[in-house]
PDB file of N, CA and C in Angstrom:
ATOM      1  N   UNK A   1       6.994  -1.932 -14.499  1.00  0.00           N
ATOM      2  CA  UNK A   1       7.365  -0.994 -13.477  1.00  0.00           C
ATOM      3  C   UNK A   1       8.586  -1.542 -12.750  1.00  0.00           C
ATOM      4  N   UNK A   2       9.810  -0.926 -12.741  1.00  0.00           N
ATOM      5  CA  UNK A   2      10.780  -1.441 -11.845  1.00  0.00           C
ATOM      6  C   UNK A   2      10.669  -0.035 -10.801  1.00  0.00           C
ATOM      7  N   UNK A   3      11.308  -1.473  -9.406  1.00  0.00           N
ATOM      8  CA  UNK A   3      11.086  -0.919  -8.377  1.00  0.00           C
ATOM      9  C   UNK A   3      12.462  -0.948  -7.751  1.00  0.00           C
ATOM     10  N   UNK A   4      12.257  -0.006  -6.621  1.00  0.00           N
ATOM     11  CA  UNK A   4      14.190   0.052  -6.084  1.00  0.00           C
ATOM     12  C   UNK A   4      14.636  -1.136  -5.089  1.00  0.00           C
ATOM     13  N   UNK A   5      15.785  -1.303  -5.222  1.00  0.00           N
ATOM     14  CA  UNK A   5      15.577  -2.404  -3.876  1.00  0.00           C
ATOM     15  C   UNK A   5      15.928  -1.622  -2.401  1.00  0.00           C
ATOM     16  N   UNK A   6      15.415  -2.264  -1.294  1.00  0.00           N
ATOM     17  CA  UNK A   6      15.065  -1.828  -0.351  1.00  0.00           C
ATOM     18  C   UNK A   6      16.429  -1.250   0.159  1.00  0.00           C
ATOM     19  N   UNK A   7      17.942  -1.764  -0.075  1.00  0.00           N
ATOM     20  CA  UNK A   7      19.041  -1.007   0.403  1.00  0.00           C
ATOM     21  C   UNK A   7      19.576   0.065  -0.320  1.00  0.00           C
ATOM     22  N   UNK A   8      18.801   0.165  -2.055  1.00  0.00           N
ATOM     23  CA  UNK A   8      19.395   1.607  -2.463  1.00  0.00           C
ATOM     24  C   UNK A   8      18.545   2.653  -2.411  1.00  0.00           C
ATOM     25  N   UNK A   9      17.771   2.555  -1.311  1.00  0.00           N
ATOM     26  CA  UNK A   9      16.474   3.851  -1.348  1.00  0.00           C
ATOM     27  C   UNK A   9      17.410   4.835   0.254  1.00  0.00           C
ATOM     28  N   UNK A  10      17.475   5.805  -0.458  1.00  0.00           N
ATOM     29  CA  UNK A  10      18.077   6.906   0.854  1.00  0.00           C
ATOM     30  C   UNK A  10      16.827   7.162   1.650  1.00  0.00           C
ATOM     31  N   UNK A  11      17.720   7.921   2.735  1.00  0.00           N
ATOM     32  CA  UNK A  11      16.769   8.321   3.936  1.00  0.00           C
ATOM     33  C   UNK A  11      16.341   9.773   3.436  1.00  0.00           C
ATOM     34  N   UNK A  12      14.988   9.781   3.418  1.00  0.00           N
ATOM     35  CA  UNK A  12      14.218  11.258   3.687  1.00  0.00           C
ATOM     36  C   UNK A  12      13.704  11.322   4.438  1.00  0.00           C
ATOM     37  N   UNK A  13      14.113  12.868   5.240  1.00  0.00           N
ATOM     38  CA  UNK A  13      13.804  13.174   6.498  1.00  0.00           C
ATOM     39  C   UNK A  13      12.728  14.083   6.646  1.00  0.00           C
ATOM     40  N   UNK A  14      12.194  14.600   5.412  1.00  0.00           N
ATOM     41  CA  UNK A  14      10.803  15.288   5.075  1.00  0.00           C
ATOM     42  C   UNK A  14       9.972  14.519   5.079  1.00  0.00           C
ATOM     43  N   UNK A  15       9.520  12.875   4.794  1.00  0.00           N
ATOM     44  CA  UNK A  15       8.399  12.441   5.072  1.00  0.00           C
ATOM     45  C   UNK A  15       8.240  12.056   6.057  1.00  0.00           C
ATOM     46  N   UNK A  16       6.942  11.964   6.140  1.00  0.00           N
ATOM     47  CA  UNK A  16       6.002  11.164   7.843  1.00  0.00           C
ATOM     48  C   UNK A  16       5.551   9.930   7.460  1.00  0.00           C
ATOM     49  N   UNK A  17       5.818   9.002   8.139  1.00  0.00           N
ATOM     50  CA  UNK A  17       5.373   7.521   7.978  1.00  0.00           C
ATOM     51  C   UNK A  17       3.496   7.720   8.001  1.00  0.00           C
ATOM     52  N   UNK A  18       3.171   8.423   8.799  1.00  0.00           N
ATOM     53  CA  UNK A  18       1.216   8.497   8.396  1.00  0.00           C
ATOM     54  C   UNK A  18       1.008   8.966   7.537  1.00  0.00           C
ATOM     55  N   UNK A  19       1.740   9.925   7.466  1.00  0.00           N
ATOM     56  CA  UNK A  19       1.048  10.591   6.071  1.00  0.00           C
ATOM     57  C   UNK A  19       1.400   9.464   4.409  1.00  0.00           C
ATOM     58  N   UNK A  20       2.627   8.878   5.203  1.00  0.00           N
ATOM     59  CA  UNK A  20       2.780   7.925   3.681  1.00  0.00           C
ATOM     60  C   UNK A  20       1.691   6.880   3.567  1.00  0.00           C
ATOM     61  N   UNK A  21       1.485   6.581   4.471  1.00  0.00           N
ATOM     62  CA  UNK A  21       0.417   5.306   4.504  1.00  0.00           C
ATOM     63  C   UNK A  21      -1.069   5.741   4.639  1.00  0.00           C
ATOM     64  N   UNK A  22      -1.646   6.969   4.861  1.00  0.00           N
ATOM     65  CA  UNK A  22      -2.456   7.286   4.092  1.00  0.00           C
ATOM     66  C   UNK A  22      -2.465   7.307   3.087  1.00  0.00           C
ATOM     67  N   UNK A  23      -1.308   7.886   2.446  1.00  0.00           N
ATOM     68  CA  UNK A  23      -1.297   8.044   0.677  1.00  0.00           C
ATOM     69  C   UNK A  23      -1.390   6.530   0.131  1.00  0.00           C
ATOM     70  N   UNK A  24      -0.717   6.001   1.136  1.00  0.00           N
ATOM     71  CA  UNK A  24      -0.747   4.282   0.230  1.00  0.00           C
ATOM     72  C   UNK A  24      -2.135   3.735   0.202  1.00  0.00           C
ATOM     73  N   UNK A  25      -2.713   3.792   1.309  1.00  0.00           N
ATOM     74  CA  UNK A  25      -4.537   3.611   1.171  1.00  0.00           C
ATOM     75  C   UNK A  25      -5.134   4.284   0.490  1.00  0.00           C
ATOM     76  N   UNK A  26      -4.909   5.554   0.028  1.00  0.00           N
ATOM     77  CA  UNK A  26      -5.754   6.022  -0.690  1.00  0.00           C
ATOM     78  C   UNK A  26      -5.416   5.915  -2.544  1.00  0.00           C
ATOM     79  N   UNK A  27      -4.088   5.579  -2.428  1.00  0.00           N
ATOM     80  CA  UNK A  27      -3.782   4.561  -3.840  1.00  0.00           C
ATOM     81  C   UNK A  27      -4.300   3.545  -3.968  1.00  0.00           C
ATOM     82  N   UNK A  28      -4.417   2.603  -2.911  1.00  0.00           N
ATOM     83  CA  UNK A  28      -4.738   1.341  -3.039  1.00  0.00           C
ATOM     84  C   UNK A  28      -6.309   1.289  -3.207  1.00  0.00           C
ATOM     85  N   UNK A  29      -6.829   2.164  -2.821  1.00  0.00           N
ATOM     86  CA  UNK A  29      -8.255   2.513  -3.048  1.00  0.00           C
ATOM     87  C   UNK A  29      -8.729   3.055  -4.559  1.00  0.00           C
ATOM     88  N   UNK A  30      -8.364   3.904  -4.992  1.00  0.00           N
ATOM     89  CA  UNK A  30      -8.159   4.115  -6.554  1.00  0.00           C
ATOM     90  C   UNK A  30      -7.194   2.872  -7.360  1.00  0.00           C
ATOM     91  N   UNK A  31      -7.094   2.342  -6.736  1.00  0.00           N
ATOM     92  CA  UNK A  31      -6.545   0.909  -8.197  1.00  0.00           C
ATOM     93  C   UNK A  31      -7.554   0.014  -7.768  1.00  0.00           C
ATOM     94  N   UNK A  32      -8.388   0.148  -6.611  1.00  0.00           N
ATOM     95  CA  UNK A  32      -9.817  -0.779  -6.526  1.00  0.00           C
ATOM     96  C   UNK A  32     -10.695  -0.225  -7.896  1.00  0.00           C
ATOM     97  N   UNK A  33     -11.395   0.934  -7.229  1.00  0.00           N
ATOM     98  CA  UNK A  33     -11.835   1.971  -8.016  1.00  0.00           C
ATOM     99  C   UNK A  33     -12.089   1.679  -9.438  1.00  0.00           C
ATOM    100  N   UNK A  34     -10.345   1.549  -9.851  1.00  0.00           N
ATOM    101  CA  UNK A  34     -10.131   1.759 -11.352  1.00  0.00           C
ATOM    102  C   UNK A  34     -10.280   0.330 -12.137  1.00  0.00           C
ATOM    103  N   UNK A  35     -10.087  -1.113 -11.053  1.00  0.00           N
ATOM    104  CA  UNK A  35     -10.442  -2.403 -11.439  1.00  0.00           C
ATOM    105  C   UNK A  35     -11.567  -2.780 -11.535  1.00  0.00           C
ATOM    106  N   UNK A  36     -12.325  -2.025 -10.330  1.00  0.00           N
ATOM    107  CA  UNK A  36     -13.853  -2.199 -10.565  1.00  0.00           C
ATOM    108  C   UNK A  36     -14.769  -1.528 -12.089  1.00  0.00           C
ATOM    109  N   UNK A  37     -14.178  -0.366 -12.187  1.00  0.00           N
ATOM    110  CA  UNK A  37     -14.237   0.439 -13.161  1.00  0.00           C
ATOM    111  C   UNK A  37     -14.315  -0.917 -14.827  1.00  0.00           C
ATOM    112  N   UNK A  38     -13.583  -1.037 -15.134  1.00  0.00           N
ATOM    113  CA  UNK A  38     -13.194  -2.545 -16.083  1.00  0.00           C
ATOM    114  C   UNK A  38     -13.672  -3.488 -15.613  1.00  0.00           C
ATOM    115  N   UNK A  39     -14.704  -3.779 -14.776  1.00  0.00           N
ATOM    116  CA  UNK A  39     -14.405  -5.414 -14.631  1.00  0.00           C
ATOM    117  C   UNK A  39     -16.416  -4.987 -14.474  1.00  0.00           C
ATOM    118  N   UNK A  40     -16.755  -3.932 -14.755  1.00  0.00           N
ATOM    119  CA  UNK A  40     -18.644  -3.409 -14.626  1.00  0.00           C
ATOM    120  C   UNK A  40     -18.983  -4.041 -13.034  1.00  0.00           C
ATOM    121  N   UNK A  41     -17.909  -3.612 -12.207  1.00  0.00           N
ATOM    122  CA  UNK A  41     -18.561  -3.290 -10.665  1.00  0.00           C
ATOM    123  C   UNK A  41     -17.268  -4.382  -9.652  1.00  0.00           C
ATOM    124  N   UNK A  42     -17.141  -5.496 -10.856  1.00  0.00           N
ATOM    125  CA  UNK A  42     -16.468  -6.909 -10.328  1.00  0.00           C
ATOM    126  C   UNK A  42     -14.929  -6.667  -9.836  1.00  0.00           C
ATOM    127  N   UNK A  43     -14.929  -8.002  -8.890  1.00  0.00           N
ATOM    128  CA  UNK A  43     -13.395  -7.723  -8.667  1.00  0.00           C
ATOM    129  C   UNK A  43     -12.888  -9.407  -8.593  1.00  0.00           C
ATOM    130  N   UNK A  44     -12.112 -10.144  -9.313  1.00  0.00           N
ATOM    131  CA  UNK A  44     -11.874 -11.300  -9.654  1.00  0.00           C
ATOM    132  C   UNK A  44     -11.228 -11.649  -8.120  1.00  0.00           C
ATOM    133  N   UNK A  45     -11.426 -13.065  -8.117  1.00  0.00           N
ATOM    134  CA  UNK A  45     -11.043 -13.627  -6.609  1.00  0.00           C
ATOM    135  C   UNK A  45      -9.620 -13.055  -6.529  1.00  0.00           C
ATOM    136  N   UNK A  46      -8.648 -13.694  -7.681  1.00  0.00           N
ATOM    137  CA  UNK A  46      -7.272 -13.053  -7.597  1.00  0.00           C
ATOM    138  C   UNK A  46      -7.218 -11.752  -7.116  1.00  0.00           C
ATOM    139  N   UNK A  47      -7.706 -10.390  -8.103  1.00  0.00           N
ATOM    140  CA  UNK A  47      -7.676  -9.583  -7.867  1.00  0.00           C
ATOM    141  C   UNK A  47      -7.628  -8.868  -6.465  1.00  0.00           C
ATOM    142  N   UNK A  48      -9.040  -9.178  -5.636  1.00  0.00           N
ATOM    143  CA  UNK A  48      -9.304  -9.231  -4.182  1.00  0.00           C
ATOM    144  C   UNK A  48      -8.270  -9.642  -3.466  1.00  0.00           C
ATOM    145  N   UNK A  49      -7.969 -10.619  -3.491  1.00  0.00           N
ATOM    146  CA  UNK A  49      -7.035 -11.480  -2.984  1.00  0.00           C
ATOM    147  C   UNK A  49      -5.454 -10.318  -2.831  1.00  0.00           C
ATOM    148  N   UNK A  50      -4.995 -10.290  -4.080  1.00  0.00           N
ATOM    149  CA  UNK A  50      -4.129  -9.189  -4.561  1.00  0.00           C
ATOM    150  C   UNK A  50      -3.787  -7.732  -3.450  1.00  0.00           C
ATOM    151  N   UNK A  51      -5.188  -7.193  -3.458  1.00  0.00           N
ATOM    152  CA  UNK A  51      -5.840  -5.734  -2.757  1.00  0.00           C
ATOM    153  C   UNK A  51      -5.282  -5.962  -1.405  1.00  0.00           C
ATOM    154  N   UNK A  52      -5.898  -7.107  -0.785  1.00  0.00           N
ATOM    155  CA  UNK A  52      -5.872  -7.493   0.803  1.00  0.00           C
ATOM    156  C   UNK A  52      -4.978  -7.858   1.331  1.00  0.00           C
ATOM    157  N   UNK A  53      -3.792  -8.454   0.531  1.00  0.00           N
ATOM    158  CA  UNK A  53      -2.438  -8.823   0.569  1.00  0.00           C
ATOM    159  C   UNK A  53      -1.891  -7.580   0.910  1.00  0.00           C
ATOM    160  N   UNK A  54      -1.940  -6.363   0.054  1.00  0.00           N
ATOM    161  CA  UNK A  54      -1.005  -5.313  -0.182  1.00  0.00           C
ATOM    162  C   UNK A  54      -1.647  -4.436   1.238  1.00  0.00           C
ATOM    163  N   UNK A  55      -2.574  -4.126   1.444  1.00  0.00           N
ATOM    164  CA  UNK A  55      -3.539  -4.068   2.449  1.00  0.00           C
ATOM    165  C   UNK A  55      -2.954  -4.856   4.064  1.00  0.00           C
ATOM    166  N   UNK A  56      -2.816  -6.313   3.930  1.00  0.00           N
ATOM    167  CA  UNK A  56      -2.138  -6.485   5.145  1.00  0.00           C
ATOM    168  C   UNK A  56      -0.717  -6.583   5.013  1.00  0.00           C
ATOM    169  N   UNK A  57      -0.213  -6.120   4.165  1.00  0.00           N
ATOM    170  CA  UNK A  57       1.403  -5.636   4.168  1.00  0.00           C
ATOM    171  C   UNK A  57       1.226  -4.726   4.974  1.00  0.00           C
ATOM    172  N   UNK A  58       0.444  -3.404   4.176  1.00  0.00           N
ATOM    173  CA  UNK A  58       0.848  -2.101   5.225  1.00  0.00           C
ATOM    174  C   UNK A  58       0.255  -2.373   6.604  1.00  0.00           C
ATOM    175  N   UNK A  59      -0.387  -2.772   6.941  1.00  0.00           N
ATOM    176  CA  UNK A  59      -0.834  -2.752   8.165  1.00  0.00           C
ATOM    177  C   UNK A  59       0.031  -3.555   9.062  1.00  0.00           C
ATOM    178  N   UNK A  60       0.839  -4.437   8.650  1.00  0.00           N
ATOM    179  CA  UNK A  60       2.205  -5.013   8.994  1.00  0.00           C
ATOM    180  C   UNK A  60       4.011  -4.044   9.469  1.00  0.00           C
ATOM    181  N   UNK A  61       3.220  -3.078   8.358  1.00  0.00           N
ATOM    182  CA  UNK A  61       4.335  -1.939   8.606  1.00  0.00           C
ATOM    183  C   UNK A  61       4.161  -0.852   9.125  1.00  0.00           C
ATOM    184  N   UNK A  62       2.724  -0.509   9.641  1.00  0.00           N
ATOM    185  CA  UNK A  62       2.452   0.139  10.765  1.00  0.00           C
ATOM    186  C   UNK A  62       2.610  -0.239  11.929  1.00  0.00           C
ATOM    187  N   UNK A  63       2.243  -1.796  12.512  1.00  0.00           N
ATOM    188  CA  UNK A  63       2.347  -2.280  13.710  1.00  0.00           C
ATOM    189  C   UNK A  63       3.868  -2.062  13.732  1.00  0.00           C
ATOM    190  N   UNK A  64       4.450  -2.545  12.994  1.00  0.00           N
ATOM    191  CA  UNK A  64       6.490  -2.622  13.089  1.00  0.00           C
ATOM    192  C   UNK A  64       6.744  -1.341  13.396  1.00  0.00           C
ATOM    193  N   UNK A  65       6.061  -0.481  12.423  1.00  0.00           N
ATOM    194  CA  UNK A  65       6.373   1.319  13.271  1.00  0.00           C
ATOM    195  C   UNK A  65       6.325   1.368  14.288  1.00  0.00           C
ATOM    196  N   UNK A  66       5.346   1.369  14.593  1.00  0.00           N
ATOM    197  CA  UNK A  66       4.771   1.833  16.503  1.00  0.00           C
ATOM    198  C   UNK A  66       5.826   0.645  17.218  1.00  0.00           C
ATOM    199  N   UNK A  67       5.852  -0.633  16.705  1.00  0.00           N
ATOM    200  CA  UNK A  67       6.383  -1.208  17.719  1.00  0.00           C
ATOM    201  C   UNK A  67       7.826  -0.191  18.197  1.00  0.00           C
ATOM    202  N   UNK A  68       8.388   0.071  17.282  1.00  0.00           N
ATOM    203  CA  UNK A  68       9.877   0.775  17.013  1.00  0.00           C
ATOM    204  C   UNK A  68       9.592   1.842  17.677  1.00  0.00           C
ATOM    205  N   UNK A  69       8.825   2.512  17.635  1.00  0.00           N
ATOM    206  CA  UNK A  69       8.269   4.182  17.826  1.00  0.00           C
ATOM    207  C   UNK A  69       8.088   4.339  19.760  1.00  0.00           C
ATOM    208  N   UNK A  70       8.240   3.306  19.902  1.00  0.00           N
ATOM    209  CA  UNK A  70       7.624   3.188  21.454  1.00  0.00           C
ATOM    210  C   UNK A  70       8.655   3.003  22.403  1.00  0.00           C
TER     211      UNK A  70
END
């Protein structure tokens, strides 16, 4: 999967920062889902580890919102 880098992504003025980060939790919730799914319930320390990382990213980029937002 290549990804963009953070200075060639334009501004869209149609999305909402909540509504994106719902969508990102509820992705990040279906790639639990779908690991647990393969692994017969399990989720490898890495794996976990992995989830909670990406997990306190966004929640890193919500606080930075609001901080900005205020």
């Amino acid at each position: 999967m290549k990804y963009k880098h953070f200075d060639d992504i334009e501004p869209n003025h149609r999305m909402d920062f909540i509504m994106l980060y719902f969508a990102a939790c509820r992705s990040l919730r279906e790639l639990e889902a779908a690991i647990r799914r393969t692994n017969n319930g399990y989720l490898t320390c890495r794996q976990a580890w992995l989830l909670r990382r990406i997990q306190h990213k966004l929640t890193q980029m919500v606080a930075l919102w609001k901080k900005q937002s205020l």
